[in-house]
C-alpha atoms as a PDB file:
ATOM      1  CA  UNK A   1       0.000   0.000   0.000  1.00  0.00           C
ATOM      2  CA  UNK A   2       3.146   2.642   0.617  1.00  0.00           C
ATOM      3  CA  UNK A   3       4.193   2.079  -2.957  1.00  0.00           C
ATOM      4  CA  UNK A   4       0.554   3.036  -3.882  1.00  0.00           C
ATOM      5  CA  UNK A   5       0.815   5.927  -1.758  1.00  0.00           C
ATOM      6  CA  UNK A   6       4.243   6.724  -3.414  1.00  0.00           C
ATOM      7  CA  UNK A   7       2.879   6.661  -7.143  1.00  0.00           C
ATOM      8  CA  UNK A   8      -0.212   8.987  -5.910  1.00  0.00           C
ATOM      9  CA  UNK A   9       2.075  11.650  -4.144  1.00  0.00           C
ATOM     10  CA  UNK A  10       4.430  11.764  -6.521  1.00  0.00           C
ATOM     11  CA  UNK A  11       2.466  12.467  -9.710  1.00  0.00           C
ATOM     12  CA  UNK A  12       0.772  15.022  -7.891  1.00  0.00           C
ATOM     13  CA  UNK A  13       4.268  16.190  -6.676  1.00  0.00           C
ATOM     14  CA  UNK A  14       5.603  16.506  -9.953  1.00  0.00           C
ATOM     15  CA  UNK A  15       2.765  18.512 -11.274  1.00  0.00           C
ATOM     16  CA  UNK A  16       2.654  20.993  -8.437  1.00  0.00           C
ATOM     17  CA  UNK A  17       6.329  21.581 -10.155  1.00  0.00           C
ATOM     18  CA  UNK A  18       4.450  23.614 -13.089  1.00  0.00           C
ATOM     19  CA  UNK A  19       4.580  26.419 -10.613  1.00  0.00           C
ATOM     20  CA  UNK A  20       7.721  26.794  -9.910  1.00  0.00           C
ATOM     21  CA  UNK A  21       9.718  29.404 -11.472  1.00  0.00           C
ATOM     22  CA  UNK A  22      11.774  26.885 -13.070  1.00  0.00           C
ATOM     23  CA  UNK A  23       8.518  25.269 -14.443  1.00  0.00           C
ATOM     24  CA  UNK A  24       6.595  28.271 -15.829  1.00  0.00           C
ATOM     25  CA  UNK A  25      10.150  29.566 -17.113  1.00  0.00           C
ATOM     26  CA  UNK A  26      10.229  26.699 -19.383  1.00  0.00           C
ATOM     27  CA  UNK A  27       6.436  26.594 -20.799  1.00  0.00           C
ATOM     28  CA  UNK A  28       7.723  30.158 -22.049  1.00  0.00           C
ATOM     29  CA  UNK A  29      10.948  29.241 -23.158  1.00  0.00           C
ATOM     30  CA  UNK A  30      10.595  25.807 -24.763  1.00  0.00           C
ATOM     31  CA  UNK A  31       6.957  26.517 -26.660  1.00  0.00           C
ATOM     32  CA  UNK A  32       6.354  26.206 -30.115  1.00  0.00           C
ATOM     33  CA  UNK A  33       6.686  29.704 -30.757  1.00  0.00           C
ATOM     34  CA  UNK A  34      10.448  30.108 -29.010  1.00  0.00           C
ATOM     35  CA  UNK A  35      11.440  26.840 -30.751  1.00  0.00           C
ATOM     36  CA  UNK A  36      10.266  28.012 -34.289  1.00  0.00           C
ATOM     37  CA  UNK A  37      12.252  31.503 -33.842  1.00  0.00           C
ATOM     38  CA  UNK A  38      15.220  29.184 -33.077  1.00  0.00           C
ATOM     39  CA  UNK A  39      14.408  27.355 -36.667  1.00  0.00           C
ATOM     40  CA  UNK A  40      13.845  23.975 -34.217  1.00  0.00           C
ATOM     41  CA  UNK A  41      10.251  21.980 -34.167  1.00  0.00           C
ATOM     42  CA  UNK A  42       8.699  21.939 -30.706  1.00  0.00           C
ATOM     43  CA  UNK A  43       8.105  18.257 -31.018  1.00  0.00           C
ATOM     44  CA  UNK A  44      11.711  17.291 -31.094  1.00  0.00           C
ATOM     45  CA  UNK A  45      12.729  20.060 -28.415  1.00  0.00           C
ATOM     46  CA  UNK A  46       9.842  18.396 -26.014  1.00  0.00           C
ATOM     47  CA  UNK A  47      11.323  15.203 -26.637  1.00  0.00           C
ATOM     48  CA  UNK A  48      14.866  15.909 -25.668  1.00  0.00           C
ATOM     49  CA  UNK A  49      13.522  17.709 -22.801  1.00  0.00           C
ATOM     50  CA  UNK A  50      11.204  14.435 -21.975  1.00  0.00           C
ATOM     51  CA  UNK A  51      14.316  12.006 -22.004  1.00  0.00           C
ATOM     52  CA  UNK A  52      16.328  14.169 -19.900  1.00  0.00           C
ATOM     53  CA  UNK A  53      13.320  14.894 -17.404  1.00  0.00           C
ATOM     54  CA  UNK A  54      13.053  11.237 -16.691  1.00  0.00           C
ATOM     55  CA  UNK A  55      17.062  10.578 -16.900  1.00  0.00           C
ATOM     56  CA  UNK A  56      16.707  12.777 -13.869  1.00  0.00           C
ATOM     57  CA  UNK A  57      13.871  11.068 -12.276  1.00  0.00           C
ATOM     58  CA  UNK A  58      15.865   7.594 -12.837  1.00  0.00           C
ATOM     59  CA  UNK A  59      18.609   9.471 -10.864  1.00  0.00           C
ATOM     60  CA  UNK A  60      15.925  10.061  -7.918  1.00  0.00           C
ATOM     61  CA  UNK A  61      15.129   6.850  -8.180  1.00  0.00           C
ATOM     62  CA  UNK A  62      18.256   5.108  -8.034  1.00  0.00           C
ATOM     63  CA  UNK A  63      18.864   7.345  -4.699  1.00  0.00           C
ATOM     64  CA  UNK A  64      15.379   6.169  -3.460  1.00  0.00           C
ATOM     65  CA  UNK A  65      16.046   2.394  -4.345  1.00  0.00           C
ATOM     66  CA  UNK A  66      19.496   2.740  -2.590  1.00  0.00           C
ATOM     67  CA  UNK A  67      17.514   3.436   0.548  1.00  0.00           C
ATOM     68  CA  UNK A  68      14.989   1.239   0.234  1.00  0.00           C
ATOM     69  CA  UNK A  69      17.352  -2.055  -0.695  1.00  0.00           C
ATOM     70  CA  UNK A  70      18.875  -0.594   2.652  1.00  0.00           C
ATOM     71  CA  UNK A  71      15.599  -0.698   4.370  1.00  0.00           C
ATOM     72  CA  UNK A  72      14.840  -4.221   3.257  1.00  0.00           C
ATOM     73  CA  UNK A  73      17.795  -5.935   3.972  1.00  0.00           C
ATOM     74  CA  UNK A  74      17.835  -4.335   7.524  1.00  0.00           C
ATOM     75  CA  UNK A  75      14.666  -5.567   8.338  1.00  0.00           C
ATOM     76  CA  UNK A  76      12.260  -2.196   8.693  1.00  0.00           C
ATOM     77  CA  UNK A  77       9.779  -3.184  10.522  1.00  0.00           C
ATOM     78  CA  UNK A  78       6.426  -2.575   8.706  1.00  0.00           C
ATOM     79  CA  UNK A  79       4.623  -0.492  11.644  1.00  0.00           C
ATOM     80  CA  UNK A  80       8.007   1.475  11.722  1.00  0.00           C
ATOM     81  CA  UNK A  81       7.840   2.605   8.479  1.00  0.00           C
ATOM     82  CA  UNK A  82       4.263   3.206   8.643  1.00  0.00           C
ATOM     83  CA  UNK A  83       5.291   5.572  11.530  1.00  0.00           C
ATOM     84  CA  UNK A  84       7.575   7.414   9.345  1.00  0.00           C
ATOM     85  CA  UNK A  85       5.277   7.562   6.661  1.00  0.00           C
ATOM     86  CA  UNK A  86       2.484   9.206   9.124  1.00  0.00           C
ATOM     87  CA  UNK A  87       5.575  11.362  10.309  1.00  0.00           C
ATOM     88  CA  UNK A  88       6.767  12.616   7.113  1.00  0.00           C
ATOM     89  CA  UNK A  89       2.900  13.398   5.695  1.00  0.00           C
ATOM     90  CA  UNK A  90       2.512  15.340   8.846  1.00  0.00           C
ATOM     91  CA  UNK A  91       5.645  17.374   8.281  1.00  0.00           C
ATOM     92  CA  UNK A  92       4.786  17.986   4.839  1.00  0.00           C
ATOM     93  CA  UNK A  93       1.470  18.822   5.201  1.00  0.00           C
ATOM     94  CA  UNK A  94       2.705  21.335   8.012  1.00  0.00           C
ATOM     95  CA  UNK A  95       5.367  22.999   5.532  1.00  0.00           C
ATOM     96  CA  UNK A  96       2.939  23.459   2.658  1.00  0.00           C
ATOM     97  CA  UNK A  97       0.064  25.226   4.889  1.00  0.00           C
ATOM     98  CA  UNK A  98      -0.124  28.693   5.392  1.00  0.00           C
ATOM     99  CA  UNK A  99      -0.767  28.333   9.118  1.00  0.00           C
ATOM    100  CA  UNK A 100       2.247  26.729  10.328  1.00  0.00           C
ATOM    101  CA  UNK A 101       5.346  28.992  10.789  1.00  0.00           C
ATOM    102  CA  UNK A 102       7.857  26.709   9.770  1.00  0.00           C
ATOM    103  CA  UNK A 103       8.863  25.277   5.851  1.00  0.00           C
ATOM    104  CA  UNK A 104      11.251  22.532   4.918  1.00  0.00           C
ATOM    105  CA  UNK A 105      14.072  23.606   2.228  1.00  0.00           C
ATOM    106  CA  UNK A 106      12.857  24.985  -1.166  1.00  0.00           C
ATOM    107  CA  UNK A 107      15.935  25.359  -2.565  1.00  0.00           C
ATOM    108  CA  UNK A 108      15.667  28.381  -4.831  1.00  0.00           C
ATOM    109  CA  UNK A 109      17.906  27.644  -7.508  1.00  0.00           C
ATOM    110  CA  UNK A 110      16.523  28.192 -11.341  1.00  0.00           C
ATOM    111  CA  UNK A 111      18.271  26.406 -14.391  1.00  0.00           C
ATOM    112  CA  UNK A 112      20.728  28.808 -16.350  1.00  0.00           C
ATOM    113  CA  UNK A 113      18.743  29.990 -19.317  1.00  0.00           C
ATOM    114  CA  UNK A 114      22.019  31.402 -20.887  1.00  0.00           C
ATOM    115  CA  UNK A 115      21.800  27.649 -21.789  1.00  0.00           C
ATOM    116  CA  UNK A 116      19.423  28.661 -24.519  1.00  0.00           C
ATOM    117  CA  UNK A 117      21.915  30.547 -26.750  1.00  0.00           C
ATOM    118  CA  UNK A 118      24.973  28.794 -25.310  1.00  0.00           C
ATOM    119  CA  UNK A 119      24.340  25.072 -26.209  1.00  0.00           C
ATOM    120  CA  UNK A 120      22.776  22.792 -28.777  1.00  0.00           C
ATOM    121  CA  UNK A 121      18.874  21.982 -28.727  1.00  0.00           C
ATOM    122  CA  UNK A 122      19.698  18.617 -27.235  1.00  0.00           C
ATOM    123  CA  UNK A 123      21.648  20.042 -24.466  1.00  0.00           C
ATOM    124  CA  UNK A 124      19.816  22.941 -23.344  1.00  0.00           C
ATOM    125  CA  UNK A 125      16.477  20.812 -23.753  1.00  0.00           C
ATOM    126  CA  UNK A 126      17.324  17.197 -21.879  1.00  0.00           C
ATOM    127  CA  UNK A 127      19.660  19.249 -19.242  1.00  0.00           C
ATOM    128  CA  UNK A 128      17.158  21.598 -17.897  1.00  0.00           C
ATOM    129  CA  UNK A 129      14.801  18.412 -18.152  1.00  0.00           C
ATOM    130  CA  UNK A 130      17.492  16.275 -15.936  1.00  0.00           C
ATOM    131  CA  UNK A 131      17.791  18.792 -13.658  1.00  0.00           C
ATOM    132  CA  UNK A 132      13.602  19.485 -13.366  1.00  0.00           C
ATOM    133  CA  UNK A 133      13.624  15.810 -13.555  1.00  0.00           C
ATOM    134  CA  UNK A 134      15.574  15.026 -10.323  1.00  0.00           C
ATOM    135  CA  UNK A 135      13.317  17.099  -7.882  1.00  0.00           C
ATOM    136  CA  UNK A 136      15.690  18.310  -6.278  1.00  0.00           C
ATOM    137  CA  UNK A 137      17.976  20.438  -8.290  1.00  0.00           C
ATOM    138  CA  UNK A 138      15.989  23.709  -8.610  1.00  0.00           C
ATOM    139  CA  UNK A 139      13.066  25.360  -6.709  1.00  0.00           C
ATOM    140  CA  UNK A 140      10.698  22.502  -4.702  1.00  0.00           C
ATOM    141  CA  UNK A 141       7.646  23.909  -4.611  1.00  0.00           C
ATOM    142  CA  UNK A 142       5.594  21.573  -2.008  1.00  0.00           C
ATOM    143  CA  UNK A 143       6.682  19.383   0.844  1.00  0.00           C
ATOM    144  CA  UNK A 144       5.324  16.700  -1.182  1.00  0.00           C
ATOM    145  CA  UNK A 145       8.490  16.254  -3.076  1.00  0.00           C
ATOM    146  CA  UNK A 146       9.895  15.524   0.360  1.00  0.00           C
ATOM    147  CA  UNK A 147       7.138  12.694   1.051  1.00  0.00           C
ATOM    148  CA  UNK A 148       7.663  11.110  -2.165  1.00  0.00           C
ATOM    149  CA  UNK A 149      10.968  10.473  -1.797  1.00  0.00           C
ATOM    150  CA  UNK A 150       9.918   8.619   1.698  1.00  0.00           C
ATOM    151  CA  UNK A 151       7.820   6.964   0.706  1.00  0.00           C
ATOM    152  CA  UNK A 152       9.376   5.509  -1.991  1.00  0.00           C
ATOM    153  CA  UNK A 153      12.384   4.672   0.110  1.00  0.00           C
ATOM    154  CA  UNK A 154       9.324   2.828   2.835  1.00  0.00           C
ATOM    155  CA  UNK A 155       7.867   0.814   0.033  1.00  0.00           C
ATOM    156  CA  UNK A 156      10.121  -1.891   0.724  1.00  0.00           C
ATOM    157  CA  UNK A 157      11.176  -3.093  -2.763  1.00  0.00           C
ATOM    158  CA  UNK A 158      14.023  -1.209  -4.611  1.00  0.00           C
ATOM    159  CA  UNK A 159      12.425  -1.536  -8.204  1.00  0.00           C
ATOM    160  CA  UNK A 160       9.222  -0.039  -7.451  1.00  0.00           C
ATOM    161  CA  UNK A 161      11.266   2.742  -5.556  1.00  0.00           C
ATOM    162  CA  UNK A 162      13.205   3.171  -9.127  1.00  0.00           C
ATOM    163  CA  UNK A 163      10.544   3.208 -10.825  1.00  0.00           C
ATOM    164  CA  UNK A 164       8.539   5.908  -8.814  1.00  0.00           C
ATOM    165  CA  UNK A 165      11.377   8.483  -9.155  1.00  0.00           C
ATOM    166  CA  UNK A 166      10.990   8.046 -12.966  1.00  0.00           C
ATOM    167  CA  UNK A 167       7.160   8.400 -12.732  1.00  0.00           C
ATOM    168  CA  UNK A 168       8.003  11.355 -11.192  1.00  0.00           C
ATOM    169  CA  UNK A 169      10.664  12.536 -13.858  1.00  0.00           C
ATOM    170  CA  UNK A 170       8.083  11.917 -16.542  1.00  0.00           C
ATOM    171  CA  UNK A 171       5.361  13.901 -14.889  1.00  0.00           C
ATOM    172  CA  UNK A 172       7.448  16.687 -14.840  1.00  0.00           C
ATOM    173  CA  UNK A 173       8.661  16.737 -18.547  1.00  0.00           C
ATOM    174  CA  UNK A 174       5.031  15.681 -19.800  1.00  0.00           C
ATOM    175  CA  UNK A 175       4.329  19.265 -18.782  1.00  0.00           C
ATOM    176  CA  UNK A 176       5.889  20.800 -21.527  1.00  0.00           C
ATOM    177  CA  UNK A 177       2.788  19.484 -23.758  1.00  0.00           C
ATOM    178  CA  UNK A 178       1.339  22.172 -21.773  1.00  0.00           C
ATOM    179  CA  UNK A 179       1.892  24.677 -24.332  1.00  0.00           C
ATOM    180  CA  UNK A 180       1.989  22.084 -27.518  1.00  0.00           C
ATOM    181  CA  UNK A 181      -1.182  23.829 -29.357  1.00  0.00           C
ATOM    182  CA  UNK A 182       0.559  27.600 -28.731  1.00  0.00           C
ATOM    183  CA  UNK A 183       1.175  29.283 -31.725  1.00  0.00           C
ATOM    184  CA  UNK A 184       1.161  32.833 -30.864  1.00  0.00           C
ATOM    185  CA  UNK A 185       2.915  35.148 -28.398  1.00  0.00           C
ATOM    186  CA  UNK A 186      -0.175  36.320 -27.616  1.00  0.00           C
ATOM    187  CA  UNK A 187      -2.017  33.130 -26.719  1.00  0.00           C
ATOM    188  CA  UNK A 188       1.381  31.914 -24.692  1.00  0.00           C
ATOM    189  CA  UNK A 189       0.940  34.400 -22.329  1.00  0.00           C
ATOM    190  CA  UNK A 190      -2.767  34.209 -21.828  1.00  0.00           C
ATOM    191  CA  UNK A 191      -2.134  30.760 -20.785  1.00  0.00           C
ATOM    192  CA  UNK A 192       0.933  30.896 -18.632  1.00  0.00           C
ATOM    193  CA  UNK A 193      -1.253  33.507 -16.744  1.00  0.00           C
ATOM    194  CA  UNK A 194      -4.304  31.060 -16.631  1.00  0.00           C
ATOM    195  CA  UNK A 195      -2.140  28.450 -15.659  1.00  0.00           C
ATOM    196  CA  UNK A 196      -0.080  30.610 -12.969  1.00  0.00           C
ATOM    197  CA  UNK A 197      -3.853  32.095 -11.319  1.00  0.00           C
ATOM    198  CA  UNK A 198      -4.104  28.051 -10.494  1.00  0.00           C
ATOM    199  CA  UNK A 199      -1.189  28.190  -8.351  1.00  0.00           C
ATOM    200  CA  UNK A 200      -2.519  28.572  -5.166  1.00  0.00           C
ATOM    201  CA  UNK A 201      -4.992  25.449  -5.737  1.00  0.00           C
ATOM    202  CA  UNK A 202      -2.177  23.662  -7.033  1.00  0.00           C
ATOM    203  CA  UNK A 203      -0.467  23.578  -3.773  1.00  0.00           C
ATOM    204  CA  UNK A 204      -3.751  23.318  -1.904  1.00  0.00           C
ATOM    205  CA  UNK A 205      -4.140  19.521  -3.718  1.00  0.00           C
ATOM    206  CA  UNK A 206      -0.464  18.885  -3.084  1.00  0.00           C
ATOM    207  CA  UNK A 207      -0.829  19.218   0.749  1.00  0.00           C
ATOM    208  CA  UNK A 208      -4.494  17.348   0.623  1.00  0.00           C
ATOM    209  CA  UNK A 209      -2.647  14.282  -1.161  1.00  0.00           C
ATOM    210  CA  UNK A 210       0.077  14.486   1.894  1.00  0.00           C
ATOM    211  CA  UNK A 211      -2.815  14.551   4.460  1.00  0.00           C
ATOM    212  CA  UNK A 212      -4.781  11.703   2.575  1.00  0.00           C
ATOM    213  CA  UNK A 213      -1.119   9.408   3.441  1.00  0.00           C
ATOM    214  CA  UNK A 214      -1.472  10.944   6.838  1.00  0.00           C
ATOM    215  CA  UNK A 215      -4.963   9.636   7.118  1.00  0.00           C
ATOM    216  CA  UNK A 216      -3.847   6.045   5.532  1.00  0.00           C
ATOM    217  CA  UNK A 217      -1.281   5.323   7.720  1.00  0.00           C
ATOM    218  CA  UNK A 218      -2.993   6.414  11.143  1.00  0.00           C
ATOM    219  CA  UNK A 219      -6.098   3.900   9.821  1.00  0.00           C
ATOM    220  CA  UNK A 220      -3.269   1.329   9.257  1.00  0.00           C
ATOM    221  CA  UNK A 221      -1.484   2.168  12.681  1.00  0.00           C
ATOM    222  CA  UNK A 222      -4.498   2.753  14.761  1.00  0.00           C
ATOM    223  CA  UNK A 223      -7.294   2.029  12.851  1.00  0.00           C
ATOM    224  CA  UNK A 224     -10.299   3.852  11.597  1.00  0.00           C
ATOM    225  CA  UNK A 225     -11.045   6.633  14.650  1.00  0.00           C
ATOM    226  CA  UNK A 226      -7.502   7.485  14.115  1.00  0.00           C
ATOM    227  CA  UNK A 227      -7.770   7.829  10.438  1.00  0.00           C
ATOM    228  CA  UNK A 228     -10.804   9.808  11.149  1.00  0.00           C
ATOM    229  CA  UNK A 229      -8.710  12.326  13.532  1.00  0.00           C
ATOM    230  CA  UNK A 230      -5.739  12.175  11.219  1.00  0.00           C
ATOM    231  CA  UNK A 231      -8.326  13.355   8.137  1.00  0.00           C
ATOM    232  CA  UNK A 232      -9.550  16.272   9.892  1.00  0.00           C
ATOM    233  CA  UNK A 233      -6.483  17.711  11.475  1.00  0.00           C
ATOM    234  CA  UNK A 234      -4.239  17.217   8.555  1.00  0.00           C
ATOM    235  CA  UNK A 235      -7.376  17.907   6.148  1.00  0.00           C
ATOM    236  CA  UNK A 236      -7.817  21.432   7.615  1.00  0.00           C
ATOM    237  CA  UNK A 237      -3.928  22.335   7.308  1.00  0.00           C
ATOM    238  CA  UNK A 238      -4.038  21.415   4.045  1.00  0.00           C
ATOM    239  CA  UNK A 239      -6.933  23.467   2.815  1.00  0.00           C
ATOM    240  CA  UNK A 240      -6.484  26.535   4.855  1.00  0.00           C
ATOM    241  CA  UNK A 241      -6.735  29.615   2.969  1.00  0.00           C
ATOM    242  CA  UNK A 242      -3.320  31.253   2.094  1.00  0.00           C
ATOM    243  CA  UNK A 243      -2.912  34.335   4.599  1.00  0.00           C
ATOM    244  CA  UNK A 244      -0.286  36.350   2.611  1.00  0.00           C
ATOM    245  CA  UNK A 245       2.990  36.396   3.884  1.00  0.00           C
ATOM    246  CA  UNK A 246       4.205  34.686   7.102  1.00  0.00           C
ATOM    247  CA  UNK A 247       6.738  35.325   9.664  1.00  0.00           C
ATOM    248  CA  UNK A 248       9.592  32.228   9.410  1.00  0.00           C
ATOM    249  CA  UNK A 249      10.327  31.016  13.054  1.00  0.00           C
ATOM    250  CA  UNK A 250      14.041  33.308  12.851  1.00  0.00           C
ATOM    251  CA  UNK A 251      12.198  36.560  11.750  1.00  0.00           C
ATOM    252  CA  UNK A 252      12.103  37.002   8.187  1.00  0.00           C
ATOM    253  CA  UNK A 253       9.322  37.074   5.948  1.00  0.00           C
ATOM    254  CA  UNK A 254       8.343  33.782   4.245  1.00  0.00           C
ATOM    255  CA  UNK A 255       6.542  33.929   0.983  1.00  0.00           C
ATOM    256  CA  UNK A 256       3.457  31.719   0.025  1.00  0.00           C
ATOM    257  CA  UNK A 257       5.057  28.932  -2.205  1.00  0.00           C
END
């Protein structure tokens, strides 16, 4: 059921990703309207940035399978790593609502998009989709990236933990067919601005599909009472309504993700 849980989050995961700046900086720099003033077709530009996306979700994976062939061979018991799935959905949950003062790492780092003009299609195309691909290498825009990984390492088999970080890396470059049926300037930025006025929501389903784990592993740990608790504690973080900016627990402002 954890690997279930892990294929779930992390497709959700890897969409939230769209609204990162990384991910809306590349629906307006890989589009078919860029890529024709470059003299390149979209569809092979998308497809080198596909193959790199999920090169860098087998490279998530193949850190996640590492830790859960670890796992396995050292005998995790299954309520323990029920535990620490509960544990991380709680944490994540609590980093992506806008009630708790607290946020794990989101790692603000863009690609270089002096890649464009630098480098050949292939390169600038399947290296910014490695690096979106991994999860890890640029801005992570909900705590669910976090889970994901968990879980995946908790699912006690090291293929299906492989296999979820590539899920993940394809997720991620599939959202360059985002902007596939774009053909003017015009029309790109009308929908990068529909698509960035759904950012709020975005995250709001991101933390619900944390709390749902939450609310699984409590039923599994506890049974259903718990699960019931679980669903409307971690249920109301996740949907709270954003209040603006918070103070961080040192003092400085902390933007909405």
């Amino acid at each position: 059921m954890i690997a279930v849980l892990a294929v779930v989050v992390a497709a959700v995961a890897a969409m939230r990703g769209v609204w990162s700046p990384c991910g809306l900086s590349m629906l307006s720099s890989l589009n078919p309207v860029s890529e024709r003033a470059r003299g390149h077709r979209f569809g092979t530009t998308a497809a080198w940035y596909l193959a790199g996306a999920v090169a860098g979700g087998a490279l998530l994976g193949g850190a996640c399978a590492l830790v859960a062939e670890v796992l396995a061979r050292g005998g995790l018991p299954a309520e323990w790593a029920w535990a620490l799935a509960f544990t991380g959905s709680t944490v994540a949950v609590g980093s992506d609502s806008r009630l708790v003062r607290y946020a794990l790492p989101d790692h603000p780092r863009q690609v270089d998009e002096r890649w464009l003009v630098t480098y050949r299609r292939w390169i600038y195309a399947g290296g910014f989709g490695v690096q979106i691909g991994t999860g890890f290498a640029t801005y992570i825009m909900t705590a669910a990236v976090y889970l994901t990984a968990l879980l995946a390492a908790l699912n006690g088999t090291a293929t299906i933990a492989f296999w979820v970080g590539v899920e993940f890396g394809a997720v991620r470059g599939l959202s360059i067919l985002l902007v596939a049926a774009v053909s003017t300037p015009d029309r790109l930025r009308a929908l990068i601005a529909r698509i960035d006025a759904l950012g709020e929501v975005s995250l709001r389903i991101a933390a619900a599909t944390s709390a749902g784990v939450g609310a699984v592993s409590a039923a599994v740990l506890r049974g259903p009472l718990a699960a019931a608790a679980a669903a409307l504690v971690l249920g109301a973080l996740a949907v709270a309504p954003a209040a603006g900016v918070l103070a961080s627990p040192t003092g400085s402002a902390r933007a909405p993700r």
